[in-house]
N, C-alpha and C. Protein backbone atom coordinates (compact mmCIF):
# COMPACT_ATOMS: atom_id res chain seq x y z
N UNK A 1 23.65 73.35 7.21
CA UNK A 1 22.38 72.73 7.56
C UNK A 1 21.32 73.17 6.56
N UNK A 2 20.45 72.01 6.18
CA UNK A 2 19.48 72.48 4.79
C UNK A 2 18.12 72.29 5.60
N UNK A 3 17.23 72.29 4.99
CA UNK A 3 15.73 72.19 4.91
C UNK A 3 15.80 70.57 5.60
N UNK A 4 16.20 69.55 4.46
CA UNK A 4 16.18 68.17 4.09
C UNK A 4 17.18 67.78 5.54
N UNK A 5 17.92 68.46 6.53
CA UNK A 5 18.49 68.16 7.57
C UNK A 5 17.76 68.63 8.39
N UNK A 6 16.56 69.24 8.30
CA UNK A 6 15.74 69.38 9.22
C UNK A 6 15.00 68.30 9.64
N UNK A 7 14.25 67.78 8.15
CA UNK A 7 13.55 66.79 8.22
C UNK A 7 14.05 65.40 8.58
N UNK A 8 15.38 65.15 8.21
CA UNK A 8 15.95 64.22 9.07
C UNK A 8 16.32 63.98 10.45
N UNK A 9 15.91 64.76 11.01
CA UNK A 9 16.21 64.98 12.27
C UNK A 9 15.06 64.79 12.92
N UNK A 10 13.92 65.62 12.33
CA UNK A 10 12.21 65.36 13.14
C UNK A 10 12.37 64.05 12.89
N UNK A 11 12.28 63.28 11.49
CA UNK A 11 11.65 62.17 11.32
C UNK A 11 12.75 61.39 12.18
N UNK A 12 13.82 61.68 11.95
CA UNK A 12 14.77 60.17 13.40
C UNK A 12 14.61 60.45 14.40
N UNK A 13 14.21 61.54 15.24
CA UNK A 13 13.19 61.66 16.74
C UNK A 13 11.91 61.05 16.73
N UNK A 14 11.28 61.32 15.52
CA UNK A 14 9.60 60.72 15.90
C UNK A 14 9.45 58.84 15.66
N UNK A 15 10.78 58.62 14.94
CA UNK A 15 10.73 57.27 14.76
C UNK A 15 11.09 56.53 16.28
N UNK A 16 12.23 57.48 16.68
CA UNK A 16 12.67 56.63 18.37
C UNK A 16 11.22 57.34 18.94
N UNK A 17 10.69 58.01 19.10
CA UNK A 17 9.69 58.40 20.37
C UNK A 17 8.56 57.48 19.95
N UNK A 18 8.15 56.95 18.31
CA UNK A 18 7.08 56.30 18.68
C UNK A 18 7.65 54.68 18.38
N UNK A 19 8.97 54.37 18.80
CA UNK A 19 9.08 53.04 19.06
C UNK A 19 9.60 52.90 20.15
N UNK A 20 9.40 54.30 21.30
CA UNK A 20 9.65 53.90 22.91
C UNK A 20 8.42 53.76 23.53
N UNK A 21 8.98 52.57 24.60
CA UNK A 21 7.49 52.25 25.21
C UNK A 21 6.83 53.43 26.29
N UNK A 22 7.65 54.39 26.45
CA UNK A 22 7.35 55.34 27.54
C UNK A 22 6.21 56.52 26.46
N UNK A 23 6.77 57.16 24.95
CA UNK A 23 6.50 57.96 24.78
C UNK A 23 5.04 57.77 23.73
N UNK A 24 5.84 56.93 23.06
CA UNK A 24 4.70 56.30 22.45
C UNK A 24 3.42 56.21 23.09
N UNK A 25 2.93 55.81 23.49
CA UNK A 25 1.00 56.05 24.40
C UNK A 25 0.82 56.95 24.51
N UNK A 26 2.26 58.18 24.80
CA UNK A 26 1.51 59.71 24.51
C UNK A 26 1.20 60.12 23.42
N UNK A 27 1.92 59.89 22.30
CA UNK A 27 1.83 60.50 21.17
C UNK A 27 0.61 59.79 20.57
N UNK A 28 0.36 58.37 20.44
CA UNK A 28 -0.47 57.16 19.91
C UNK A 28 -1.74 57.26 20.59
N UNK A 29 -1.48 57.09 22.16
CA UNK A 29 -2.98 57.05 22.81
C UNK A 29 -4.00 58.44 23.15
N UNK A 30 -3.12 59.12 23.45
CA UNK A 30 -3.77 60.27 24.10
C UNK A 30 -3.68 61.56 23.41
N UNK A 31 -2.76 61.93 22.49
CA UNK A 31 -2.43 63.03 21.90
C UNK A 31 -2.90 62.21 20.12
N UNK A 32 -3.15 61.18 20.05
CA UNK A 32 -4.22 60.70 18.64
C UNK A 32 -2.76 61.53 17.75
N UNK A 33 -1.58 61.43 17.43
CA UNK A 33 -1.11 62.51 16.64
C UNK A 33 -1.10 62.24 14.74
N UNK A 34 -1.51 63.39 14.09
CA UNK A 34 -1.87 62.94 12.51
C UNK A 34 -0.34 63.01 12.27
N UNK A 35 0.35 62.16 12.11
CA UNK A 35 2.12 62.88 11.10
C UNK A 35 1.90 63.61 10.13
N UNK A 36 0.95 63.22 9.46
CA UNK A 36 0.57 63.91 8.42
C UNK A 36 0.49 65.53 8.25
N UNK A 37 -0.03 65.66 9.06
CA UNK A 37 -0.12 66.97 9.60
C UNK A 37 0.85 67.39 11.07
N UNK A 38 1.26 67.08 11.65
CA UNK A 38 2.40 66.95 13.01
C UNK A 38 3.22 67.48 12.29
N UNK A 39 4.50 66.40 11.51
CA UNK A 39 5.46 66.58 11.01
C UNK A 39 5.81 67.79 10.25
N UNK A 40 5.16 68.00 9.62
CA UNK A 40 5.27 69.78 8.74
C UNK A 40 5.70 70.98 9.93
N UNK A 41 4.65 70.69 10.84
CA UNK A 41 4.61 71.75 12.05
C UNK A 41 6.26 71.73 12.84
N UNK A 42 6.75 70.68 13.05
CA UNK A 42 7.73 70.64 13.28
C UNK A 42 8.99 70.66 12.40
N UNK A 43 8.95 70.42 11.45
CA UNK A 43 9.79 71.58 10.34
C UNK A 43 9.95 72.52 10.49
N UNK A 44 8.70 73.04 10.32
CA UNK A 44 9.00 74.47 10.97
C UNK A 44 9.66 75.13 11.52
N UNK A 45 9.04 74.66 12.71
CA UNK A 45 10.15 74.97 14.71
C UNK A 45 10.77 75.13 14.30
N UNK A 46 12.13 73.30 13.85
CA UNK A 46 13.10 73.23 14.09
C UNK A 46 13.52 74.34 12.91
N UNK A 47 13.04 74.51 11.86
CA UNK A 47 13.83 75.37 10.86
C UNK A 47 13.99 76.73 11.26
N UNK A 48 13.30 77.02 11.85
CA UNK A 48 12.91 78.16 12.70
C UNK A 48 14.33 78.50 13.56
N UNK A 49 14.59 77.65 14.32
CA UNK A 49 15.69 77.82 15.33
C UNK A 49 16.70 77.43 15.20
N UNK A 50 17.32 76.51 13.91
CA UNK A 50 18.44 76.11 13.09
C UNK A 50 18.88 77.29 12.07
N UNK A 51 17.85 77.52 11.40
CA UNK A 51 18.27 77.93 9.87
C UNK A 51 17.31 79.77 9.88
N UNK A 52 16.86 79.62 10.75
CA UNK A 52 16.40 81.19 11.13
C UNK A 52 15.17 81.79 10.16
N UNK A 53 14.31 80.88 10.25
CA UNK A 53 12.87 80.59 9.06
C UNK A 53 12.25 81.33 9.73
N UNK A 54 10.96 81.58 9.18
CA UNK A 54 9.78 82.18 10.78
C UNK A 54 8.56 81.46 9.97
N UNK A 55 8.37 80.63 9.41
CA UNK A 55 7.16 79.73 9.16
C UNK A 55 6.21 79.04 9.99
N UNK A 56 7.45 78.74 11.11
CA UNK A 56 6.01 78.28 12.39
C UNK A 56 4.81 79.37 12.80
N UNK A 57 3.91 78.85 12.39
CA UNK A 57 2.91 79.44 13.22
C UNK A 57 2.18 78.71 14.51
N UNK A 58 2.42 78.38 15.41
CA UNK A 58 1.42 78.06 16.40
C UNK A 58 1.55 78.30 18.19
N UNK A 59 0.82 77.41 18.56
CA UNK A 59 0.98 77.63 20.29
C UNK A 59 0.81 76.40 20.72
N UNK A 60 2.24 75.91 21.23
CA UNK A 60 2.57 74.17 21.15
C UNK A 60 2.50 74.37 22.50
N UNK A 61 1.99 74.75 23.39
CA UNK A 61 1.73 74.67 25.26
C UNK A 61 0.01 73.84 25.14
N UNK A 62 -0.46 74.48 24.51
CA UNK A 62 -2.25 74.80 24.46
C UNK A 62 -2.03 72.75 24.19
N UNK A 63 -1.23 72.38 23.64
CA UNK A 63 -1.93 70.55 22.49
C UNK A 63 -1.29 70.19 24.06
N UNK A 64 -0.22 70.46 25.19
CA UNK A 64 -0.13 69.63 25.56
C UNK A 64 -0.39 69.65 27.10
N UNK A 65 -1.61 70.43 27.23
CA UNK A 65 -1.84 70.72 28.57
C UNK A 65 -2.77 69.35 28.83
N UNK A 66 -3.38 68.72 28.47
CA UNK A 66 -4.26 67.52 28.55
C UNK A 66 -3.62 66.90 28.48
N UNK A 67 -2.64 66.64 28.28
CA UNK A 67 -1.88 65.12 28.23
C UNK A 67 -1.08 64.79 29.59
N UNK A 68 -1.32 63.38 29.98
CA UNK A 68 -0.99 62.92 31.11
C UNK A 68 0.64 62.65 30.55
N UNK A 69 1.23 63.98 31.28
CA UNK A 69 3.06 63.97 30.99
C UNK A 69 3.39 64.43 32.72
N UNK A 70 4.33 63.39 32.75
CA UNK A 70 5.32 63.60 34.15
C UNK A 70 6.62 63.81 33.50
N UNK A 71 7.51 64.40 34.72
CA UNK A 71 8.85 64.91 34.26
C UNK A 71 9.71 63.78 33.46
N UNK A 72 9.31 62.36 33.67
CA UNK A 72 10.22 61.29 32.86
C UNK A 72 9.90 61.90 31.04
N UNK A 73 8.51 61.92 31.21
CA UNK A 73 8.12 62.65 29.78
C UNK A 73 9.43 63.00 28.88
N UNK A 74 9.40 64.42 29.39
CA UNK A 74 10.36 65.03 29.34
C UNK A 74 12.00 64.85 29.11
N UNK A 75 12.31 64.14 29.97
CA UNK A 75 13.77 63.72 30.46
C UNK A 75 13.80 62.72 29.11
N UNK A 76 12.52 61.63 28.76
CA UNK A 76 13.10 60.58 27.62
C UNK A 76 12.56 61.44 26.35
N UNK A 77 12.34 62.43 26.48
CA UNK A 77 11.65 63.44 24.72
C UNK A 77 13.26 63.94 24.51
N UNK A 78 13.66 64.16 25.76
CA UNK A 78 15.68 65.39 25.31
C UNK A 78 16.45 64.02 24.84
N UNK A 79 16.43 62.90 26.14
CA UNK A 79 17.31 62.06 25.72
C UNK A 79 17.05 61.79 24.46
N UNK A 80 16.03 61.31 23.64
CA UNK A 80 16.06 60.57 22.48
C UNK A 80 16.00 61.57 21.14
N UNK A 81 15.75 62.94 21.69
CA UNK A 81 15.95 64.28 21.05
C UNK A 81 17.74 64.44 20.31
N UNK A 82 18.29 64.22 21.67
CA UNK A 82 19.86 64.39 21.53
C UNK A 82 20.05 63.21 20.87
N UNK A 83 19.76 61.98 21.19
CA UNK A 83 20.24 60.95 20.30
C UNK A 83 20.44 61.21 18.71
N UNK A 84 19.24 61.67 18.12
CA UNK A 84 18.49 61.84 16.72
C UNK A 84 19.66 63.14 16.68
N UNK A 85 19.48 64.13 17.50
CA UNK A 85 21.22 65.04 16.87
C UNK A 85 21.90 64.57 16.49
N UNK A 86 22.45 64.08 17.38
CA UNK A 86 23.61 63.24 17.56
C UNK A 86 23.81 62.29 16.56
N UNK A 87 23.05 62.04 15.81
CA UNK A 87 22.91 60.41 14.69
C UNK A 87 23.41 61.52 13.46
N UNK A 88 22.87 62.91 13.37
CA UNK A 88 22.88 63.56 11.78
C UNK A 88 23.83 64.92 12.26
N UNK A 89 23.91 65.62 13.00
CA UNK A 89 24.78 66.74 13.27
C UNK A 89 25.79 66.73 13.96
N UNK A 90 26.61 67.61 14.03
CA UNK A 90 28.05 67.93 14.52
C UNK A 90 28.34 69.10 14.80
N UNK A 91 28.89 69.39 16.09
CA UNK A 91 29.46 70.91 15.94
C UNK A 91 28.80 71.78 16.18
N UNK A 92 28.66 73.29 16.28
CA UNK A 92 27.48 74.50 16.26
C UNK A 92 26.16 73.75 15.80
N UNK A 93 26.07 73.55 15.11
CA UNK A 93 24.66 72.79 14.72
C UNK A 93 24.12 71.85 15.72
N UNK A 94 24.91 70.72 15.94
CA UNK A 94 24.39 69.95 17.26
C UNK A 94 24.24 70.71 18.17
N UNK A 95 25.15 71.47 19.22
CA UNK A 95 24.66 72.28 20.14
C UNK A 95 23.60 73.49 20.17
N UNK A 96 23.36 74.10 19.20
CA UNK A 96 22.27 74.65 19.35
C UNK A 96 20.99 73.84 19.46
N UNK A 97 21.03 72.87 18.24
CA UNK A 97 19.73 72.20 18.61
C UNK A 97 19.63 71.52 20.09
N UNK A 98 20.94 70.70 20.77
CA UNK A 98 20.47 70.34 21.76
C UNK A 98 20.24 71.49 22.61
N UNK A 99 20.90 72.45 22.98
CA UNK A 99 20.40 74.17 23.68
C UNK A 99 19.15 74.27 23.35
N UNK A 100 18.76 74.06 22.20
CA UNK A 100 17.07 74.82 22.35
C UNK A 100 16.51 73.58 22.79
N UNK A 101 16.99 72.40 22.57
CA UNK A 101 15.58 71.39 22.98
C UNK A 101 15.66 71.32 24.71
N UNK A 102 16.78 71.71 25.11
CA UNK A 102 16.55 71.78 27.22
C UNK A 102 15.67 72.69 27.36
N UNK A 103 15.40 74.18 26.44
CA UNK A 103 15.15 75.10 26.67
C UNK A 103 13.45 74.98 26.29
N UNK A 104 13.59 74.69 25.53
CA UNK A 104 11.92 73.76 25.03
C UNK A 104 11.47 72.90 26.23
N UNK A 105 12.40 72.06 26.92
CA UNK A 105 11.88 71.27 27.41
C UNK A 105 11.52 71.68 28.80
N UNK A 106 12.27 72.29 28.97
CA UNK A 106 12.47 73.20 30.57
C UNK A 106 11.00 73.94 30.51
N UNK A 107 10.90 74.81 29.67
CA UNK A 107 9.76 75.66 29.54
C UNK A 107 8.44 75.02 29.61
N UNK A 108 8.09 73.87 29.27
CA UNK A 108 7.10 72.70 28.93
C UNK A 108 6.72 72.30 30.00
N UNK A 109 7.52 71.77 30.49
CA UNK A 109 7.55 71.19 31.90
C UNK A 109 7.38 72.28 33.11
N UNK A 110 8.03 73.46 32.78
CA UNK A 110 7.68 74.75 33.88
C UNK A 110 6.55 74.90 33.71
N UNK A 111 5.71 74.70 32.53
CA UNK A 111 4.37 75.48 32.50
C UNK A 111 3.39 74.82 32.90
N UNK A 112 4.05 73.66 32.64
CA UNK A 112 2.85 72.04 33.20
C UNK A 112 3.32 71.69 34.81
N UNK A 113 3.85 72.55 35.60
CA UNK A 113 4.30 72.36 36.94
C UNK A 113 4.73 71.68 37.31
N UNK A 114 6.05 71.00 36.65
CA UNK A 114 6.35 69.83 36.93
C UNK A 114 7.78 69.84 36.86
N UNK A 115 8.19 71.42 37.33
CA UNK A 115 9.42 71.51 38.03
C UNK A 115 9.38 71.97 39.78
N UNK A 116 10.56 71.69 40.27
CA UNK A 116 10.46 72.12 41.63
C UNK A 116 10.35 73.63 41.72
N UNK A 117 9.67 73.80 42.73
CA UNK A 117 9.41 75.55 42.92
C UNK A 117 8.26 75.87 41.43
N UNK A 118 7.66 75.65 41.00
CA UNK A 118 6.52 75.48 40.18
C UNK A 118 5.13 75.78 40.95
């Protein structure tokens, strides 16, 4: 797994999330998101938790406490998450990334109370 398989991976998630009709209005309407600046940040992460980088710097709870997200949120960010794996990786590589993105997602959604017992 390289750098350039990182970025294939953000960019074939952000292409399905902003051509779904569910996620899209979050990212487009309410969260205004720059790619320009987005996309780098998520290099990061993911390089971060693939390839064992420590370049991310931030606090990705704080951008999404204002945003009107219910648990479908969620449920279609993994599904179309795993898809975009699934399109470029195989093997240890796919499963970790899909492992951290439940674990991402779980946590997101725990913090925004929008699991049971929350």
């Amino acid at each position: 797994t390289t750098e350039a398989d990182i970025k294939t991976l953000v960019d074939s998630f952000y292409a399905r999330a902003l051509a779904d009709p569910l996620l899209k209005p979050v990212f487009v309407d309410f969260a205004h998101i720059d790619l320009r600046h987005h996309l780098p940040q998520l290099y990061d992460f993911w390089s971060g938790i693939l390839l064992g980088t420590s370049r991310y710097r931030g606090f990705p709870m704080r951008q999404h406490f204002p945003l009107p997200l219910g648990l479908e949120h969620f449920e279609r960010w993994l599904e179309l998450f795993h898809e975009a794996v699934e399109a470029h990786f195989e093997g240890p590589v796919a499963e970790t990334a899909k492992r951290h993105s439940l674990h991402v997602g779980r946590v997101f959604a725990g913090r925004l109370g929008l699991l049971e017992g929350q």
